[in-house]
C-alpha atoms as a PDB file:
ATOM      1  CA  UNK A   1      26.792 -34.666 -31.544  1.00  0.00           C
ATOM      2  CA  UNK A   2      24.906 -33.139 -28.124  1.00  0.00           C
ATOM      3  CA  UNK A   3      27.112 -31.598 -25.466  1.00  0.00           C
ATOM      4  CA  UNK A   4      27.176 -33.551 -22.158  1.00  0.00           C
ATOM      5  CA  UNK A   5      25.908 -32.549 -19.119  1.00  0.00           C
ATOM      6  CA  UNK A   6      28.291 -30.680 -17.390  1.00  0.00           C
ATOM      7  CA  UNK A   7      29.027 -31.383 -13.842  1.00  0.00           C
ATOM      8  CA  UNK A   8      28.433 -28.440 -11.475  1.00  0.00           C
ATOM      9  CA  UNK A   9      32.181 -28.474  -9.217  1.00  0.00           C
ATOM     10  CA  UNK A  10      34.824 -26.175  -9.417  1.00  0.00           C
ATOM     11  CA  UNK A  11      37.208 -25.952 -12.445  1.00  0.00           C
ATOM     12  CA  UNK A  12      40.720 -26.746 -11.256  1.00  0.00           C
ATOM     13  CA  UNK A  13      42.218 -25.693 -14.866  1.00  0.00           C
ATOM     14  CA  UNK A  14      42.822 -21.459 -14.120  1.00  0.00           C
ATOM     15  CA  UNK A  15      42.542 -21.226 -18.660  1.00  0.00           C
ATOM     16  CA  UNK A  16      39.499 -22.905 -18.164  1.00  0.00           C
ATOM     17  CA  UNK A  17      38.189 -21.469 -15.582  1.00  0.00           C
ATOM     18  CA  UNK A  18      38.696 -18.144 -16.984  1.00  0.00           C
ATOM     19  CA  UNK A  19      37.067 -19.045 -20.723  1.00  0.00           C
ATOM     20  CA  UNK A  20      33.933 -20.537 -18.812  1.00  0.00           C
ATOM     21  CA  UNK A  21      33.665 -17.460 -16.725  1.00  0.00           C
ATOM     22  CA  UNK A  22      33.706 -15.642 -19.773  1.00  0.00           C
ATOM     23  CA  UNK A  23      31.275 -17.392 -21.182  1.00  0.00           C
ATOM     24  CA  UNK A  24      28.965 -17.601 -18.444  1.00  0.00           C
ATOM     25  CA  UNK A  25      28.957 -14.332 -17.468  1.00  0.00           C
ATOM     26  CA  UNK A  26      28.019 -13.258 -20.905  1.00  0.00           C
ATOM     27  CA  UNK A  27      25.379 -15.438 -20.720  1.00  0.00           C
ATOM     28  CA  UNK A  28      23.758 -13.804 -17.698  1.00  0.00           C
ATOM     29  CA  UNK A  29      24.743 -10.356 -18.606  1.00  0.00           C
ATOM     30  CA  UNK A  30      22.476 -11.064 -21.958  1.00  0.00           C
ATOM     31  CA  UNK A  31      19.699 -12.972 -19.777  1.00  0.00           C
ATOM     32  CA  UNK A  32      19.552  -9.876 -17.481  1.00  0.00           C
ATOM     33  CA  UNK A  33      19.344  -7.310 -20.342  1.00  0.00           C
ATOM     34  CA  UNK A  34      16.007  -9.730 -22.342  1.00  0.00           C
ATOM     35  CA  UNK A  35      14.461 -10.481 -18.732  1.00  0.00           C
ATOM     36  CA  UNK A  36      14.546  -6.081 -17.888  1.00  0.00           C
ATOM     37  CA  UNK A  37      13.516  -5.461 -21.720  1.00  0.00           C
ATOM     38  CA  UNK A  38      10.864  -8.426 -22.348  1.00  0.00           C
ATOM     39  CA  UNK A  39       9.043  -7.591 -18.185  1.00  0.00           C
ATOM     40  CA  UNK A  40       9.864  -4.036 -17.987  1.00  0.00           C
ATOM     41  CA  UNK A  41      11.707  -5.624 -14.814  1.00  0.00           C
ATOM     42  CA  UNK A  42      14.271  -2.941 -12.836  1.00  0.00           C
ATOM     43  CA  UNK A  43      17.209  -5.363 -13.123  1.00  0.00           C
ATOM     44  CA  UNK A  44      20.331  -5.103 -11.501  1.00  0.00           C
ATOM     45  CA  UNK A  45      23.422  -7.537 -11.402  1.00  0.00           C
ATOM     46  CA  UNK A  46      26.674  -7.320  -9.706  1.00  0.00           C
ATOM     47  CA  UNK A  47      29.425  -9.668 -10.679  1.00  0.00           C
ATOM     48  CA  UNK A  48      32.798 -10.275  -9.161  1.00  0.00           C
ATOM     49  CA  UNK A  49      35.695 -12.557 -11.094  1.00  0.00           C
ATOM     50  CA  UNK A  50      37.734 -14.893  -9.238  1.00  0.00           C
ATOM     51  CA  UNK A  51      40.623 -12.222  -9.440  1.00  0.00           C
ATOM     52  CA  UNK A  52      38.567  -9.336  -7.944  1.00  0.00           C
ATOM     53  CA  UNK A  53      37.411  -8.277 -11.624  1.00  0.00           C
ATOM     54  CA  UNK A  54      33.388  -5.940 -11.042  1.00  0.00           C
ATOM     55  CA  UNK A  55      31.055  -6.620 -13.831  1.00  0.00           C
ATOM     56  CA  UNK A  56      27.883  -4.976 -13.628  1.00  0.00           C
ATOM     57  CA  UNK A  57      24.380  -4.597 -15.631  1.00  0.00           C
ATOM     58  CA  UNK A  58      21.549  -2.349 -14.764  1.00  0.00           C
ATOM     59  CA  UNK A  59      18.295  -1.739 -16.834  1.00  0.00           C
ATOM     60  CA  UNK A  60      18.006   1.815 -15.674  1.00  0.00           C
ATOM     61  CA  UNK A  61      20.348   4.295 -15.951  1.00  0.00           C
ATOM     62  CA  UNK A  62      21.204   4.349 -12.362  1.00  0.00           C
ATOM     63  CA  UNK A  63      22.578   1.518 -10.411  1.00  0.00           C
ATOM     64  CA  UNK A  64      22.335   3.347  -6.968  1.00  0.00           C
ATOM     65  CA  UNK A  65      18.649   3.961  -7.421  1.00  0.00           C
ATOM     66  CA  UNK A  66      17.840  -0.097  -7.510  1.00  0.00           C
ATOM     67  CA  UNK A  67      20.200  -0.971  -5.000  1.00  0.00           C
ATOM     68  CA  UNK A  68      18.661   1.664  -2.861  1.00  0.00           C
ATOM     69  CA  UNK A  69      15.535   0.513  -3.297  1.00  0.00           C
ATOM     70  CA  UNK A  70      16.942  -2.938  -2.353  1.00  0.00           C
ATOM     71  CA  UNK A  71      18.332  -1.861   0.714  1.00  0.00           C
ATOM     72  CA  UNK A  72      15.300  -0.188   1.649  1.00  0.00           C
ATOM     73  CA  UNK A  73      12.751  -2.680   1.050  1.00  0.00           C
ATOM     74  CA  UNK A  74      11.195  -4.491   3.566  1.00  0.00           C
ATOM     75  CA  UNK A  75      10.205  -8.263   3.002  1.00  0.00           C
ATOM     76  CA  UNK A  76       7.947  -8.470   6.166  1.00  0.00           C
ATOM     77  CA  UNK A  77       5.705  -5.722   5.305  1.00  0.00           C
ATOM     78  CA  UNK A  78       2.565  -6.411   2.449  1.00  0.00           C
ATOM     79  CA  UNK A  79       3.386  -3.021   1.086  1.00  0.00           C
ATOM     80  CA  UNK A  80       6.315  -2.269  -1.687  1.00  0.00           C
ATOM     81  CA  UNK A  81       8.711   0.619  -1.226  1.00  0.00           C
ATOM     82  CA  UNK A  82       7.567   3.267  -3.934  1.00  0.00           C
ATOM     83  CA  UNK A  83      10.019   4.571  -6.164  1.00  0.00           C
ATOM     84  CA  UNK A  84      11.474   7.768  -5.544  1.00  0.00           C
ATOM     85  CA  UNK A  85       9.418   9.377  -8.390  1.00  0.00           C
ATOM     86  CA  UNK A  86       6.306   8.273  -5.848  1.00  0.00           C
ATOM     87  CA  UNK A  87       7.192   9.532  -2.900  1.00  0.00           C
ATOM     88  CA  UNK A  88       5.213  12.533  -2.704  1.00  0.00           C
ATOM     89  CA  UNK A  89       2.221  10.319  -3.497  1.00  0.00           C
ATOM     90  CA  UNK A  90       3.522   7.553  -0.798  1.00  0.00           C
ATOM     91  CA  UNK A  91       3.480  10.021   1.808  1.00  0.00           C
ATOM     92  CA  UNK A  92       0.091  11.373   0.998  1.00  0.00           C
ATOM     93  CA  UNK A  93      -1.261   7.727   1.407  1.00  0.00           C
ATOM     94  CA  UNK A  94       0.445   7.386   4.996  1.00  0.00           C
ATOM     95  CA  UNK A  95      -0.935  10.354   5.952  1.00  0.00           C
ATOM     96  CA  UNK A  96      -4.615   9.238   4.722  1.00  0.00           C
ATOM     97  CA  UNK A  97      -3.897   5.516   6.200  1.00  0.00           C
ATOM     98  CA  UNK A  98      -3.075   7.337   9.621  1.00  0.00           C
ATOM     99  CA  UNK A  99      -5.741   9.177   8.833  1.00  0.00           C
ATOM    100  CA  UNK A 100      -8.477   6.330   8.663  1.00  0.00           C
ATOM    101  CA  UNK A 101      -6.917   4.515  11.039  1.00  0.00           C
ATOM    102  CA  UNK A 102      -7.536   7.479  13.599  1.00  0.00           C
ATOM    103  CA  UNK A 103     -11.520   7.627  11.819  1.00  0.00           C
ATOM    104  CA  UNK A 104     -11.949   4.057  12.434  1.00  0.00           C
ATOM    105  CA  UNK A 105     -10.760   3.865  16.151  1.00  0.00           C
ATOM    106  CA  UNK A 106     -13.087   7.037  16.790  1.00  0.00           C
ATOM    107  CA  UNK A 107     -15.587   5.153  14.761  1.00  0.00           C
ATOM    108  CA  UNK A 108     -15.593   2.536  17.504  1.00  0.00           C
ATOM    109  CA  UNK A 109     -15.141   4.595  20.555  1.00  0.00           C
ATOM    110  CA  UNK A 110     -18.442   6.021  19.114  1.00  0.00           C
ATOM    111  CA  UNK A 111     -20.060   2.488  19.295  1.00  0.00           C
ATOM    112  CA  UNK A 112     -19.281   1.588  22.560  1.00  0.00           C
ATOM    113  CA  UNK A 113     -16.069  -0.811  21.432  1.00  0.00           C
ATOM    114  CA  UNK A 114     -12.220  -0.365  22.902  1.00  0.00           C
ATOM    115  CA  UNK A 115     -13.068   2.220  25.543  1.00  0.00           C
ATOM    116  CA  UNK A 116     -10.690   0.296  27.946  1.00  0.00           C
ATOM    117  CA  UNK A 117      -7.452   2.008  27.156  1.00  0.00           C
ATOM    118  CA  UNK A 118      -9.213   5.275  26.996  1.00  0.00           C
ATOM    119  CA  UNK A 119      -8.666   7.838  30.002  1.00  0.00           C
ATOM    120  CA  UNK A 120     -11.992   9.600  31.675  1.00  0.00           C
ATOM    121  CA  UNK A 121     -10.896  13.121  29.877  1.00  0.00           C
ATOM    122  CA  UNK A 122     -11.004  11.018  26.717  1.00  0.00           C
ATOM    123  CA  UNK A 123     -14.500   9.248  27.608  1.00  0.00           C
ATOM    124  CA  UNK A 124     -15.910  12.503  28.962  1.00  0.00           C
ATOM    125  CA  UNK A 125     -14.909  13.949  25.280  1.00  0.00           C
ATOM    126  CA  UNK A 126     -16.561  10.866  23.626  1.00  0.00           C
ATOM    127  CA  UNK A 127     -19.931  11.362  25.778  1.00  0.00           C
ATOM    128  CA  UNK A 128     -20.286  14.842  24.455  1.00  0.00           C
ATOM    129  CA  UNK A 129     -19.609  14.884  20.921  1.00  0.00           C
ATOM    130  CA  UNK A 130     -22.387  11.609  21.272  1.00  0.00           C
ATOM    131  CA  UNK A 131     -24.734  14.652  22.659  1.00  0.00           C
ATOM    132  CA  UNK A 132     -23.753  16.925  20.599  1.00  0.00           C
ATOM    133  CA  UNK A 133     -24.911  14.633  17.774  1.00  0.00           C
ATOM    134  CA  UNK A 134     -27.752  13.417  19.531  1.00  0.00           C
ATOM    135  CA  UNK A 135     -28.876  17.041  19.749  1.00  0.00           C
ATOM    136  CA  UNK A 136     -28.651  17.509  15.580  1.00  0.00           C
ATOM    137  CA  UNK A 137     -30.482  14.560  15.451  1.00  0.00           C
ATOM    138  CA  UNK A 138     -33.373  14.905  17.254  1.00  0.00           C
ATOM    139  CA  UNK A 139     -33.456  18.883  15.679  1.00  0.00           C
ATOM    140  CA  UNK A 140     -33.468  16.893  12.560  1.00  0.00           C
ATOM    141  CA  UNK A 141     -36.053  14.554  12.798  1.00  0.00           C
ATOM    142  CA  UNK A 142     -38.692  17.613  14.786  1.00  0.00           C
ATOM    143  CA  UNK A 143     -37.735  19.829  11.206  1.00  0.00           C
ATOM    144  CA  UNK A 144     -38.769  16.527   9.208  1.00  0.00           C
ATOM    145  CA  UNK A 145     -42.041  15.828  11.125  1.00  0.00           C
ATOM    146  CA  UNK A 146     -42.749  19.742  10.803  1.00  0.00           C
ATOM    147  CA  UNK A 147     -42.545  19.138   6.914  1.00  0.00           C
ATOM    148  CA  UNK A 148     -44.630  16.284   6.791  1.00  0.00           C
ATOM    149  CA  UNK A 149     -47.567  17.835   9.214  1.00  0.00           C
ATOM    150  CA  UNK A 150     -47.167  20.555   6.465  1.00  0.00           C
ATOM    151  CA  UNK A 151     -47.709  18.186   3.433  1.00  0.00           C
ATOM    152  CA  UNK A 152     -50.381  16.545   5.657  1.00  0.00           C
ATOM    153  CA  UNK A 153     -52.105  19.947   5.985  1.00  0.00           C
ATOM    154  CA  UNK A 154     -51.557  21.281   2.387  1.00  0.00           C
ATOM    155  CA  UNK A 155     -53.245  17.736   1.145  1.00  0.00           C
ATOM    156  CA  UNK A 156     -50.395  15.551   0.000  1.00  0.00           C
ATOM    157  CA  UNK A 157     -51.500  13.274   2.513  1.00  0.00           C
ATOM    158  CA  UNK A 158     -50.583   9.985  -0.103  1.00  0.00           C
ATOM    159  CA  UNK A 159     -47.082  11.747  -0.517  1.00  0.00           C
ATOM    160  CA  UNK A 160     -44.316  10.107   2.031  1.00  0.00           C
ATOM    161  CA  UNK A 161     -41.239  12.496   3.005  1.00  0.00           C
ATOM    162  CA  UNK A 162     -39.891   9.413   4.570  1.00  0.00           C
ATOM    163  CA  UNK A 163     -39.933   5.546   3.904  1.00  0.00           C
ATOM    164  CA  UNK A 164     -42.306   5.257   6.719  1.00  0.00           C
ATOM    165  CA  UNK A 165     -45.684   6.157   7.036  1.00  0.00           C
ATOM    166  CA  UNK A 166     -46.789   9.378   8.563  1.00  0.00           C
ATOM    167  CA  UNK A 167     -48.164   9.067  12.314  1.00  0.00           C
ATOM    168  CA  UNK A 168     -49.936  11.714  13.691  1.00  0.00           C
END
């Protein structure tokens, strides 16, 4: 014979109560334990009887460090809070995220894009490290033409420094 479904309500009987708290509890105590051993999971549970009772389970051996890591965590950002073991590695990658983020905004300064918050000490800074740059390129491209009037000269006239033809 099959047990019956068991309405979900309160149990008025204290005795019975008690023996299906028992039971229960057990029963998620042991589901807790498989779920942290069969998903490497971090697992922690926190149980209060009706008379004030704690039960507790953790699959580490440190409550505190899960519940920490709980209260820490923040559900609006994409990121996960590292675990402590990390956290020399999780501040290396804020300071490299600052980092690019700083490269990037640069990046389009450079081009010509989001000057509008910028002060003039701040454009005046942009428009010469753009000279400055213009300056190594043009030295660049004189030292490659030199070279390839040299090539020309020396008879490796069918060999191309570049990807574009020589023009004298």
């Amino acid at each position: 014979m099959g047990r019956g479904k068991v309405e979900i309500r309160r149990i008025e009987n204290k005795t019975t109560r008690q023996v299906t708290f028992t039971k229960r509890r057990n029963g998620l105590l042991k589901k807790a334990y498989e779920l942290s051993l069969l998903c490497d999971a971090e697992v922690a549970l926190v149980i209060f009887s009706g008379g004030g009772r704690l039960f507790e389970f953790s699959s580490s051996s440190c409550m505190y460090k899960i519940l920490e890591r709980y209260r820490t965590c923040n559900y609006n950002s994409t990121e996960a809070t590292p675990p402590a073991e990390n956290e020399i590695n999780y501040q290396e990658y804020l300071k490299l995220k600052t980092r690019l983020e700083y490269l990037q905004s640069s990046q389009r300064n450079i081009l010509g894009e989001d000057l509008g918050p910028l002060s003039m000490r701040e454009l005046e800074q942009i428009e010469n490290q753009i000279d400055i740059s213009l300056k190594h390129i043009r030295t660049r491209k004189v030292e490659n033409l030199n070279i390839s009037c040299m090539l020309h000269k020396l008879g490796f006239s069918k060999f191309r420094y570049f990807s574009t033809p020589l023009v004298l």
